[in-house]
Every structure is written in structure tokens, then in C-alpha cells.
N, C-alpha and C. Protein backbone atom coordinates (compact mmCIF):
# COMPACT_ATOMS: atom_id res chain seq x y z
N UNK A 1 -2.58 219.98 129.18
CA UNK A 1 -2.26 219.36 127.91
C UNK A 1 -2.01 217.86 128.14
N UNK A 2 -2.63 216.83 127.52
CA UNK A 2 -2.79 215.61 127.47
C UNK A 2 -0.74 215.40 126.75
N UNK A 3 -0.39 214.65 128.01
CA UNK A 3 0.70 213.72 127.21
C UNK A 3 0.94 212.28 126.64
N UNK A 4 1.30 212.39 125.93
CA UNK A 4 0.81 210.98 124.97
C UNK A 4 2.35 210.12 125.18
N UNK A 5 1.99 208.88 125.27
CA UNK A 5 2.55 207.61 125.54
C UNK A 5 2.21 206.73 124.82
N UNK A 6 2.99 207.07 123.01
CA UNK A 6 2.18 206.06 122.26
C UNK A 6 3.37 204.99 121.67
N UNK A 7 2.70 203.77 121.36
CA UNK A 7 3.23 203.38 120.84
C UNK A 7 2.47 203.11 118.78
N UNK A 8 3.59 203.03 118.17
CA UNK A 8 3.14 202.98 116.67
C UNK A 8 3.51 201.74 116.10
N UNK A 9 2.04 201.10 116.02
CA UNK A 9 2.39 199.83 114.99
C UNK A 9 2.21 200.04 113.42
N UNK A 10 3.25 199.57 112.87
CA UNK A 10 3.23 199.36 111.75
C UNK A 10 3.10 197.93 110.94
N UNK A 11 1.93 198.00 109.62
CA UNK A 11 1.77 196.71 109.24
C UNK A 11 2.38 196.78 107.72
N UNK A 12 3.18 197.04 107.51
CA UNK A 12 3.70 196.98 105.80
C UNK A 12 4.21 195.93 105.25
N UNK A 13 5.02 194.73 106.31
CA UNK A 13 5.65 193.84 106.26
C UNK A 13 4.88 192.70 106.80
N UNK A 14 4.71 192.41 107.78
CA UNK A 14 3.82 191.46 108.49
C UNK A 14 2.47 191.85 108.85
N UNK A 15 1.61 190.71 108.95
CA UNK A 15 0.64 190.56 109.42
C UNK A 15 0.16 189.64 110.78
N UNK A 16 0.15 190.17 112.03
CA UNK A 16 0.20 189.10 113.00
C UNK A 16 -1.54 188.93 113.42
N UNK A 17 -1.83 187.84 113.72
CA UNK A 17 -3.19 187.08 114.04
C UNK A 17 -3.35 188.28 115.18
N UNK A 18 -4.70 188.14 114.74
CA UNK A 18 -5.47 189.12 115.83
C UNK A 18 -5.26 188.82 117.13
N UNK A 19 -5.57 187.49 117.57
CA UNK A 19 -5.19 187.59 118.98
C UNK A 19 -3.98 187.81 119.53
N UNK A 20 -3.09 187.75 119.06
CA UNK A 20 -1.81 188.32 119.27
C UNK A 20 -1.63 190.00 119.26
N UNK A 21 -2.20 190.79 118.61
CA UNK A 21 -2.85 192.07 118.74
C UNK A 21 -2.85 192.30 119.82
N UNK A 22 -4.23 191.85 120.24
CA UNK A 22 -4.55 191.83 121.98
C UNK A 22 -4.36 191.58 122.53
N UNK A 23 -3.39 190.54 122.71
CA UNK A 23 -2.45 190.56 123.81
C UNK A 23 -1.48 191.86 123.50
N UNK A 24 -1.19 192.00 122.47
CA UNK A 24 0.12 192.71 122.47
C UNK A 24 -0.18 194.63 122.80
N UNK A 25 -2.03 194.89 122.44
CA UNK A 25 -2.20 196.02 123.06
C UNK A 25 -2.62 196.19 124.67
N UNK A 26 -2.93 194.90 125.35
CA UNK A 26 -3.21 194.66 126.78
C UNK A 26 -1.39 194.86 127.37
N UNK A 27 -0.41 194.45 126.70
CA UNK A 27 0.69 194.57 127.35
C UNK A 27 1.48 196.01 127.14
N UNK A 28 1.48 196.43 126.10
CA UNK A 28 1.51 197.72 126.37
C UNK A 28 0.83 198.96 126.87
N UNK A 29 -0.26 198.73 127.09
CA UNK A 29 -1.34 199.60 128.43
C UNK A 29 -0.80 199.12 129.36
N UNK A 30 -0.73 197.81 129.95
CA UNK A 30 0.20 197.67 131.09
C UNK A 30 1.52 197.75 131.51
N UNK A 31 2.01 198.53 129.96
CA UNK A 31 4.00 199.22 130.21
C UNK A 31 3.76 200.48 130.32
N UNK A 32 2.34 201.68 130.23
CA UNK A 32 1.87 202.83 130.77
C UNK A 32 1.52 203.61 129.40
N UNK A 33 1.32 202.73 127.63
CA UNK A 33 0.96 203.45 126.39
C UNK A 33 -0.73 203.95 127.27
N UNK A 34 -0.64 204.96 126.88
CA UNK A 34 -2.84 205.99 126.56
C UNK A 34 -2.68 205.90 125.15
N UNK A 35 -1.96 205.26 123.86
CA UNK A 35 -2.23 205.79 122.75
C UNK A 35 -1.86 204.94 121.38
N UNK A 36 -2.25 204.75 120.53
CA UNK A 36 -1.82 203.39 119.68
C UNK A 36 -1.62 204.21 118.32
N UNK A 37 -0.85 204.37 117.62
CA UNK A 37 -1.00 205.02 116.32
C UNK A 37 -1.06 203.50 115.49
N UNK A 38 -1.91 203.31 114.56
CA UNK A 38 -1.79 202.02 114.19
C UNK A 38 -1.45 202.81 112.30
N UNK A 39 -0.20 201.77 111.56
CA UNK A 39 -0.49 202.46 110.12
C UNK A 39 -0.46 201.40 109.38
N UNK A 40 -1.58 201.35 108.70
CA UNK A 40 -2.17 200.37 108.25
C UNK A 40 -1.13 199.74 106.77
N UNK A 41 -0.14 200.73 106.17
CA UNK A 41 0.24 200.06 105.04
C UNK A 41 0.05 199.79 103.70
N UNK A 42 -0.18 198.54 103.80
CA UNK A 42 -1.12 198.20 102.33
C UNK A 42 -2.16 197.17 102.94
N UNK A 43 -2.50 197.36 104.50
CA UNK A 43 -3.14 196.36 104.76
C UNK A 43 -4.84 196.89 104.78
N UNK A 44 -5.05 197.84 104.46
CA UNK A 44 -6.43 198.69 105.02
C UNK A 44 -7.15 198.09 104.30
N UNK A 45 -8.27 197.69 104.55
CA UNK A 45 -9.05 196.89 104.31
C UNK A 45 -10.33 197.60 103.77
N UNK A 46 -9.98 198.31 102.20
CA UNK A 46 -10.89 199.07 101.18
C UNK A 46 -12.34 198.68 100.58
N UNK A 47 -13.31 198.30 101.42
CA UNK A 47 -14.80 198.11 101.11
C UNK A 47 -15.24 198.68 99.76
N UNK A 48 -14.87 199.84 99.30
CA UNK A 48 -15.27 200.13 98.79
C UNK A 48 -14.79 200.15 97.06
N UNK A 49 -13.79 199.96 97.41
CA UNK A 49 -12.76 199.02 96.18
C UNK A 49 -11.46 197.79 96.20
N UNK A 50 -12.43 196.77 96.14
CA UNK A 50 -11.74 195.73 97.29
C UNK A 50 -10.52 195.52 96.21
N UNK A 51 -10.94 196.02 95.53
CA UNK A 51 -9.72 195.34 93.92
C UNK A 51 -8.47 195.55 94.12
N UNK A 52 -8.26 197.20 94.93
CA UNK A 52 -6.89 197.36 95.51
C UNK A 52 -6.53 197.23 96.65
N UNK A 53 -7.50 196.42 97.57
CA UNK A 53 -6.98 195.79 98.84
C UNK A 53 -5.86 195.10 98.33
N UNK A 54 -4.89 194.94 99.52
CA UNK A 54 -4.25 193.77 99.46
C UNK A 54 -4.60 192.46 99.62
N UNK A 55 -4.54 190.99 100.05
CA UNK A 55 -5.02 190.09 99.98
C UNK A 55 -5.35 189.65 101.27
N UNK A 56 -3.84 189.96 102.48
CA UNK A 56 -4.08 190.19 103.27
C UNK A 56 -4.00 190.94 104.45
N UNK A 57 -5.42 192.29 104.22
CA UNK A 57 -5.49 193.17 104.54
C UNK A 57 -6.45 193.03 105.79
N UNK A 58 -6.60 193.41 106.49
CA UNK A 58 -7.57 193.30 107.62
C UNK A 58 -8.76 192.96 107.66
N UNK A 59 -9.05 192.32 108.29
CA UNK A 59 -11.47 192.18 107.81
C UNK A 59 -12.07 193.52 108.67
N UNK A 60 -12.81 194.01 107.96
CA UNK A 60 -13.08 195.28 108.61
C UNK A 60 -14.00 195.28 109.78
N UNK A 61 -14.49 194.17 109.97
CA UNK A 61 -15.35 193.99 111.51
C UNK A 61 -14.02 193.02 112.53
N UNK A 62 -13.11 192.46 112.11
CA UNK A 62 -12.42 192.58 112.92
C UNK A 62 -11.40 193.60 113.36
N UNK A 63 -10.88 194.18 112.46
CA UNK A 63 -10.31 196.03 112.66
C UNK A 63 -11.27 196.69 113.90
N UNK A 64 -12.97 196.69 113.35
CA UNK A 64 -13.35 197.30 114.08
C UNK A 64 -13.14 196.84 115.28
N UNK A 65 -13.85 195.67 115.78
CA UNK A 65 -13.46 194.65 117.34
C UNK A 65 -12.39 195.18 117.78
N UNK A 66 -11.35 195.34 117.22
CA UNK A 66 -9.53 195.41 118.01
C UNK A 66 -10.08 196.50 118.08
N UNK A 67 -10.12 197.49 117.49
CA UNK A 67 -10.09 198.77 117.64
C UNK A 67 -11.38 199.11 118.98
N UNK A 68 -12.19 198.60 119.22
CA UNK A 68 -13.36 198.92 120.04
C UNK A 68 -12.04 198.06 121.43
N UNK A 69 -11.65 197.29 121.49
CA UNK A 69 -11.09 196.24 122.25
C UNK A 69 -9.76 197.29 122.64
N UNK A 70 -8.94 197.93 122.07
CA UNK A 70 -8.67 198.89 122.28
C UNK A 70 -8.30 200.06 123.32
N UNK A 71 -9.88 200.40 122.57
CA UNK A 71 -10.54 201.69 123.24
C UNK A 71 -11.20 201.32 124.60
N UNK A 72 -11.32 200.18 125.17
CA UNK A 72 -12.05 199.63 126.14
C UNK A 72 -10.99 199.72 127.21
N UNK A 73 -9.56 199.84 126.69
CA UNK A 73 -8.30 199.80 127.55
C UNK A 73 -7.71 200.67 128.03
N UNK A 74 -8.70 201.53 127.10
CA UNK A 74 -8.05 203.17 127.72
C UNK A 74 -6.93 203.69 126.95
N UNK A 75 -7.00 203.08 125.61
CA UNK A 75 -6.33 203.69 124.67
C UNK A 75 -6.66 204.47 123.86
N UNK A 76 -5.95 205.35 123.13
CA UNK A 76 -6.20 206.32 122.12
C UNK A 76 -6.06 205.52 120.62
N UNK A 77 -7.40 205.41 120.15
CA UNK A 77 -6.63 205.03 118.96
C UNK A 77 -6.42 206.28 117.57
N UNK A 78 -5.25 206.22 117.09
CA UNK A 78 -5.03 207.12 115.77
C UNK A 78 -4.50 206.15 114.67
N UNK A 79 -5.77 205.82 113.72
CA UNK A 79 -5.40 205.65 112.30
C UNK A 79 -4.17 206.36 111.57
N UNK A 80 -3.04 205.63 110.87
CA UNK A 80 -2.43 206.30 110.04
C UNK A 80 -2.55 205.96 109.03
N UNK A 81 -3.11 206.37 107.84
CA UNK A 81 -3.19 205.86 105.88
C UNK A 81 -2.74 206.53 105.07
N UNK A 82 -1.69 205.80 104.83
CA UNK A 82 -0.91 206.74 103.70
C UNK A 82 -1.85 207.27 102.36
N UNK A 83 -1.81 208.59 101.93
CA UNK A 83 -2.35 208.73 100.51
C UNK A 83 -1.68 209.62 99.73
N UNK A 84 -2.04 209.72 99.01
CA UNK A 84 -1.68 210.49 97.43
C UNK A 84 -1.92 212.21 97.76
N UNK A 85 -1.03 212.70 97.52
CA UNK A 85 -1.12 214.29 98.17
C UNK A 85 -1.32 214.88 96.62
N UNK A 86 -2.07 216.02 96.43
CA UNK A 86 -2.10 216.66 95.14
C UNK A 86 -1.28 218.19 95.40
């Protein structure tokens, strides 16, 4: 059974510059995280109805980059998005 060493960022409040990201997921792979829960907030960056993006919500080819940038580190990544339960 895989044990997980994650750490969980949350973006509800702030938004920090991408490169600061990467540094900040290069330094926790090097404190021993395999796993990133990232929860996006109100920051998710909705293509498909940008109307209820927030303003500033992520660019989705840079999401992707971090997220590939990441995964290159030997991290796990797990999306968290809050939604509407019926």
C-alpha cells in the first residue's frame, strides 16, 4: 500500500506567481512530499464558462505546465474542486 506524504495547497485567499509554485513544489519534494493535493477555490480556471471564473483564476496552460512540472518531480498530483452536491 502506497503511503502518501502530501502536502495540500489551498488557493481561496491568495494567489502566488507561478514561479514561486515551483520553487515551493521543488522544496517540498525535497522535505520527502510523493503528493500535492492542490484545491483550487474560486481560482479554477473554467474554459468553458469563463463568466464564472474568477478574475484571478489560473491560465489553464499554465496550471497545466505546473502541473506537468510537478509530475516530473515525482509527485502525485490530486485536484480538489469544490461542487454543488444534489
Amino acid at each position: 500500500m502506497k503511503r502518501y506524504r502530501m502536502v495540500h495547497m489551498l488557493f481561496s485567499h491568495q494567489m502566488p506567481q507561478m514561479d514561486y509554485l515551483r520553487h515551493l513544489v521543488k522544496r517540498i519534494r525535497d522535505l520527502g512530499a510523493n503528493s500535492l493535493l492542490l484545491e483550487y477555490g474560486d481560482k479554477f480556471p473554467f474554459s468553458r464558462h469563463p463568466e464564472i471564473a474568477n478574475p484571478n483564476a489560473f491560465d489553464l496552460d499554465g496550471l497545466k505546465d505546473f502541473v506537468t512540472y510537478a509530475e516530473s518531480l515525482g509527485l502525485e498530483f490530486i485536484p480538489l474542486v469544490q461542487s454543488l452536491r444534489r
